[in-house]
PDB file of N, CA and C in Angstrom:
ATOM      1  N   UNK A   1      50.034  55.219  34.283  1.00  0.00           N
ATOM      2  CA  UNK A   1      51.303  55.868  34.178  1.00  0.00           C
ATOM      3  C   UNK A   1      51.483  56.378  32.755  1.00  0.00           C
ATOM      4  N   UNK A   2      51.860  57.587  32.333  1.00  0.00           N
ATOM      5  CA  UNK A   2      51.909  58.340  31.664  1.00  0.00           C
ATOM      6  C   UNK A   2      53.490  57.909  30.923  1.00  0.00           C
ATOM      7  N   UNK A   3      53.695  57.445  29.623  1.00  0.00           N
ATOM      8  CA  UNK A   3      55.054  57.246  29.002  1.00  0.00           C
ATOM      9  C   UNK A   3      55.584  58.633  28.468  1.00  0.00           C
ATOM     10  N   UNK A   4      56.563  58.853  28.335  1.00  0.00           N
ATOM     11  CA  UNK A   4      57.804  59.815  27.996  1.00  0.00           C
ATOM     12  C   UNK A   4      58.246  58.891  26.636  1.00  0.00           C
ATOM     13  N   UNK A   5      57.882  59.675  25.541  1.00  0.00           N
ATOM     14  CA  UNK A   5      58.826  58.854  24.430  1.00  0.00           C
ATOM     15  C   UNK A   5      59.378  59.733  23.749  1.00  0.00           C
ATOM     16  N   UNK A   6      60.140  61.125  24.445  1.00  0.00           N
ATOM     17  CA  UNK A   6      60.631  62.344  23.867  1.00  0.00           C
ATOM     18  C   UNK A   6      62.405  61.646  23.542  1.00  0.00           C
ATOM     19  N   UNK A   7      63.033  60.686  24.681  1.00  0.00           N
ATOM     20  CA  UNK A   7      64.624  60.887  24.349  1.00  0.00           C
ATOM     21  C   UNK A   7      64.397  59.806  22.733  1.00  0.00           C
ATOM     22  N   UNK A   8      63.531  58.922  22.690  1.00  0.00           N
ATOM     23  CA  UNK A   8      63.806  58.228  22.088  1.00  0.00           C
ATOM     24  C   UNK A   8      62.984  58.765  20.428  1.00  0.00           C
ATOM     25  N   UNK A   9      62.251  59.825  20.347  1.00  0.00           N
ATOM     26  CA  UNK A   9      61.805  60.173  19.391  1.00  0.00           C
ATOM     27  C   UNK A   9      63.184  61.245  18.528  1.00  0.00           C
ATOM     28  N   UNK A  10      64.006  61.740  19.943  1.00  0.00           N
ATOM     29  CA  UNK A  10      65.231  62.330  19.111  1.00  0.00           C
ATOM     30  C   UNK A  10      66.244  61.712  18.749  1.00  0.00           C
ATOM     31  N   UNK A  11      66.071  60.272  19.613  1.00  0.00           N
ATOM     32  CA  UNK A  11      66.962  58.875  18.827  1.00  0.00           C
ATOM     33  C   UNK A  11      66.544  58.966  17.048  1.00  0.00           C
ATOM     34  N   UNK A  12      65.409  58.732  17.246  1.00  0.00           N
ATOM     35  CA  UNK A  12      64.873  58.681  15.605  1.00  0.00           C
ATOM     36  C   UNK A  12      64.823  59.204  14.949  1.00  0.00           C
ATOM     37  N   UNK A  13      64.901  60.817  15.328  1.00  0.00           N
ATOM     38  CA  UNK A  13      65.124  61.684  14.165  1.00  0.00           C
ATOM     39  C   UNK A  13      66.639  61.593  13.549  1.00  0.00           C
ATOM     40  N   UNK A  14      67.797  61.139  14.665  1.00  0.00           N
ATOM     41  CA  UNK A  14      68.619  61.350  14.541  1.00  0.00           C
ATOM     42  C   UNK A  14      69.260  59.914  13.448  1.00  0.00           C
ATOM     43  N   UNK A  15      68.823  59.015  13.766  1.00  0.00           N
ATOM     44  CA  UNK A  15      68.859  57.828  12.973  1.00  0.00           C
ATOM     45  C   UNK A  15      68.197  58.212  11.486  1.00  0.00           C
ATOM     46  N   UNK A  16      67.158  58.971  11.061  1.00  0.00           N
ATOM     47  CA  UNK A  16      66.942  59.357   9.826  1.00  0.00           C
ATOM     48  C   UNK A  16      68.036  60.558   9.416  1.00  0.00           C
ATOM     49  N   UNK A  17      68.462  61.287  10.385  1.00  0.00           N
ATOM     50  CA  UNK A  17      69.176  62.109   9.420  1.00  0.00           C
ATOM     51  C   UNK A  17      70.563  61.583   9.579  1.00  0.00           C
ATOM     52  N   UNK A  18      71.128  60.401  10.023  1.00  0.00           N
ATOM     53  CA  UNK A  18      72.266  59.793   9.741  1.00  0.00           C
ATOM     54  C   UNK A  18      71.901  58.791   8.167  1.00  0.00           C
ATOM     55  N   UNK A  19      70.643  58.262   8.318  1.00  0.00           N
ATOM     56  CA  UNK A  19      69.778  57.645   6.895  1.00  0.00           C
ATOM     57  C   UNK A  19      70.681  57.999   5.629  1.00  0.00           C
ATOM     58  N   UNK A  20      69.830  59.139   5.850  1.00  0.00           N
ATOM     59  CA  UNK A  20      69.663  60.897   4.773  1.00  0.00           C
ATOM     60  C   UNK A  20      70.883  61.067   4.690  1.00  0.00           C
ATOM     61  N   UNK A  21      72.120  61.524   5.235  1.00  0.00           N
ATOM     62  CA  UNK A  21      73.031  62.587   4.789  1.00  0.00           C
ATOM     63  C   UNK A  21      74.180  61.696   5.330  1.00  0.00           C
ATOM     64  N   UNK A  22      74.500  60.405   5.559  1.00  0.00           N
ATOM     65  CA  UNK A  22      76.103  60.056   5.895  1.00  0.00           C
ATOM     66  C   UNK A  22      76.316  58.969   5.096  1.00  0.00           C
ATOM     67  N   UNK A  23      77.314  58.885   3.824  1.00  0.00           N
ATOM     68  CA  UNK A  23      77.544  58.088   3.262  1.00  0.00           C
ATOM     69  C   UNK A  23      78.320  56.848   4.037  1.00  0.00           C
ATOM     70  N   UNK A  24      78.259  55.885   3.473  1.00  0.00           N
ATOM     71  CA  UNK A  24      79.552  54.844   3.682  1.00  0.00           C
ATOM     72  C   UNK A  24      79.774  54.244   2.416  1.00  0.00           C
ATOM     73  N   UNK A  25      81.193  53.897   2.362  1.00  0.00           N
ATOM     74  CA  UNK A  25      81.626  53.586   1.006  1.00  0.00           C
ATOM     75  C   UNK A  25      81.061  54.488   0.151  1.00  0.00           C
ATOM     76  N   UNK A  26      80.890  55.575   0.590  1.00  0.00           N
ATOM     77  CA  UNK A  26      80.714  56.276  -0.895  1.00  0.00           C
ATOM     78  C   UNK A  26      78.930  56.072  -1.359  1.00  0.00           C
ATOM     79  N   UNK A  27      78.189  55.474  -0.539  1.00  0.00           N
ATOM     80  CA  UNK A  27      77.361  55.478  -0.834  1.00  0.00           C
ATOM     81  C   UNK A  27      75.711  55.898   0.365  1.00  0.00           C
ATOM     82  N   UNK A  28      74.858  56.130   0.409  1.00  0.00           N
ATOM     83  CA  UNK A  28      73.889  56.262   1.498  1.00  0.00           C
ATOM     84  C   UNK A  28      73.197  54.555   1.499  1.00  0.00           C
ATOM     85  N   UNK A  29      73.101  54.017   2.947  1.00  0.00           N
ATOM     86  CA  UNK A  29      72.627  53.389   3.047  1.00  0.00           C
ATOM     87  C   UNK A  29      70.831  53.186   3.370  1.00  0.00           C
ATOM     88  N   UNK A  30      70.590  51.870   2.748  1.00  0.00           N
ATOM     89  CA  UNK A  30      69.380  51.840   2.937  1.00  0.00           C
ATOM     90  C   UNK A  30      68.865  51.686   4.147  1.00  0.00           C
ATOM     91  N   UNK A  31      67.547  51.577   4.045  1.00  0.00           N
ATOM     92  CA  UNK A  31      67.065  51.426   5.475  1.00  0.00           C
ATOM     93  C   UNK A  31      67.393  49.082   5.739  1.00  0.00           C
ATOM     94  N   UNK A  32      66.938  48.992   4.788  1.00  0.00           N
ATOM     95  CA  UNK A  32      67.357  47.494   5.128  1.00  0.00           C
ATOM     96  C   UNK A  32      68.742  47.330   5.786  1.00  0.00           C
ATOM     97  N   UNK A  33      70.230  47.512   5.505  1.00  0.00           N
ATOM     98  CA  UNK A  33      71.483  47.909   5.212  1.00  0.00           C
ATOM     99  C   UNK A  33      71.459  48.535   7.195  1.00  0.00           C
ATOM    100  N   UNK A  34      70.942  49.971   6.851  1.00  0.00           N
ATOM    101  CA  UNK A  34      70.895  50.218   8.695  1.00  0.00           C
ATOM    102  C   UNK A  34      70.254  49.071   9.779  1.00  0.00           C
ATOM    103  N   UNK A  35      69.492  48.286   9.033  1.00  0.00           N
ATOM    104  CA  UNK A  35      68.982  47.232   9.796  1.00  0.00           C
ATOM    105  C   UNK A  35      69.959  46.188  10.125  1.00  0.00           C
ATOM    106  N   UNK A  36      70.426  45.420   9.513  1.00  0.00           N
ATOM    107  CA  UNK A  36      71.536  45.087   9.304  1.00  0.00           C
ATOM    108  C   UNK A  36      72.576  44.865   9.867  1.00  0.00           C
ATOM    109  N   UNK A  37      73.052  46.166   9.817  1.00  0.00           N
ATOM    110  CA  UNK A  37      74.542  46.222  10.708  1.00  0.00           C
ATOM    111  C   UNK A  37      73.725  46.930  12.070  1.00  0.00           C
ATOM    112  N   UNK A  38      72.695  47.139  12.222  1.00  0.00           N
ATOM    113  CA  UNK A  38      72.189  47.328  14.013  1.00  0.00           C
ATOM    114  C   UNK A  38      71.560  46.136  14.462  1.00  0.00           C
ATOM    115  N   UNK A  39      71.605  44.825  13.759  1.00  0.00           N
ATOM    116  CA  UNK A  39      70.852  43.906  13.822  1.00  0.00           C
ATOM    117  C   UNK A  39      69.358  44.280  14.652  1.00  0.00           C
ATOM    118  N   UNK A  40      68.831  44.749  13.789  1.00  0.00           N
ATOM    119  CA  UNK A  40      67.255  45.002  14.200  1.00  0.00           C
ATOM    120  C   UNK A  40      66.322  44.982  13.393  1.00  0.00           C
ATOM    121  N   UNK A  41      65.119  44.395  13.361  1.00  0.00           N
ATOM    122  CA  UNK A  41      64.181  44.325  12.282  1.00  0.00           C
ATOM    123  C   UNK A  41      63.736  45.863  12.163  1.00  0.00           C
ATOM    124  N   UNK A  42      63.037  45.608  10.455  1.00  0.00           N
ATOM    125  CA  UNK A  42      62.674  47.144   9.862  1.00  0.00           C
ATOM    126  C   UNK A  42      61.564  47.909  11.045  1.00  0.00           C
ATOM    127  N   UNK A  43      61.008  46.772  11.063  1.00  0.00           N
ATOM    128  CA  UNK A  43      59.927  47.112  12.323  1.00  0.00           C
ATOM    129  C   UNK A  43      60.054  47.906  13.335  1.00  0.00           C
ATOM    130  N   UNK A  44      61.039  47.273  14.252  1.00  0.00           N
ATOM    131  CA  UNK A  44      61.868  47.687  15.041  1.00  0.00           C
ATOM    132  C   UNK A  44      62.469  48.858  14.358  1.00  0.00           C
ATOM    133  N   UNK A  45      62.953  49.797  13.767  1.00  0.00           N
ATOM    134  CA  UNK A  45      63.996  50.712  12.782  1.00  0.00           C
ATOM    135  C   UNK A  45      63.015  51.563  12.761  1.00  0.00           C
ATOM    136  N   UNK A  46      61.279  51.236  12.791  1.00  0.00           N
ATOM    137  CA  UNK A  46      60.427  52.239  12.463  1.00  0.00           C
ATOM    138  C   UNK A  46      59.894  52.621  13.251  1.00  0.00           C
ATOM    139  N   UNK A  47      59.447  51.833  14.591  1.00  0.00           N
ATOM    140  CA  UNK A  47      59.030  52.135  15.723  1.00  0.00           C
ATOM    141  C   UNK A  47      60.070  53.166  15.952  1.00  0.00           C
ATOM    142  N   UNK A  48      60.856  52.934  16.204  1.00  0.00           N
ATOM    143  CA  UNK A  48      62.450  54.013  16.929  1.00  0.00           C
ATOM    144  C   UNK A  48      62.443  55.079  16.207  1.00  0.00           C
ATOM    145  N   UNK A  49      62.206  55.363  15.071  1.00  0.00           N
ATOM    146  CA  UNK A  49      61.896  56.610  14.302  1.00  0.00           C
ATOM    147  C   UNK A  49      60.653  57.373  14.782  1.00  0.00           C
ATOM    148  N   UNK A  50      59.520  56.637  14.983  1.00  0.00           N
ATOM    149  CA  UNK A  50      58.547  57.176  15.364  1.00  0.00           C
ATOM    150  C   UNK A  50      58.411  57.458  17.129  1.00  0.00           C
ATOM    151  N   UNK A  51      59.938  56.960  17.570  1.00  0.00           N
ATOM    152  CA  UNK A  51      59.678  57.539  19.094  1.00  0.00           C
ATOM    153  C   UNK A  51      59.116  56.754  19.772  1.00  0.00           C
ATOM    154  N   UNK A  52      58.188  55.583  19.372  1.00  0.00           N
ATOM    155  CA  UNK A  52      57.424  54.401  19.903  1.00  0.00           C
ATOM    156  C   UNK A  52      57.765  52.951  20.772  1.00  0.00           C
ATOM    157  N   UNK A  53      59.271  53.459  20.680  1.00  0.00           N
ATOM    158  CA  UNK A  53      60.116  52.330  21.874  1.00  0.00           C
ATOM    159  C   UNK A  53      60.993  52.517  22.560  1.00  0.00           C
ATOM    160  N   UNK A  54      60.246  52.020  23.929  1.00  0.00           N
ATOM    161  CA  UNK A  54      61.615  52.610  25.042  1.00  0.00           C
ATOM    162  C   UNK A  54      62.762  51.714  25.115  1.00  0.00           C
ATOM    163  N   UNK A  55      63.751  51.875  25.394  1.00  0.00           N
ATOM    164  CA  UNK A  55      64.950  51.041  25.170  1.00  0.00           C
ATOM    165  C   UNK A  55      65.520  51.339  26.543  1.00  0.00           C
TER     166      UNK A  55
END
């Protein structure tokens, strides 16, 4: 069986450009920080960027 990891690769782009360009408090958060408050390891944070987990 052939995987589809297209919705979740535009999850991840979209999670880097919330990264990149949306402050809180005045400030951009890190990637640790997005981990964090999504309670998810970096691991996890990078797979999902790279489109590599279905959810």
């Amino acid at each position: 069986m052939t995987q589809n990891h297209e919705p979740n690769a535009a999850l991840g782009r979209y999670i880097e450009m919330l990264h990149r360009r949306v402050k809180v408090d005045g400030k951009l958060l890190t990637i640790r920080e997005i981990c964090d408050r999504a309670s998810m390891s970096a691991r996890t944070y990078e797979k999902v960027k790279k489109g590599s987990v279905r959810i």
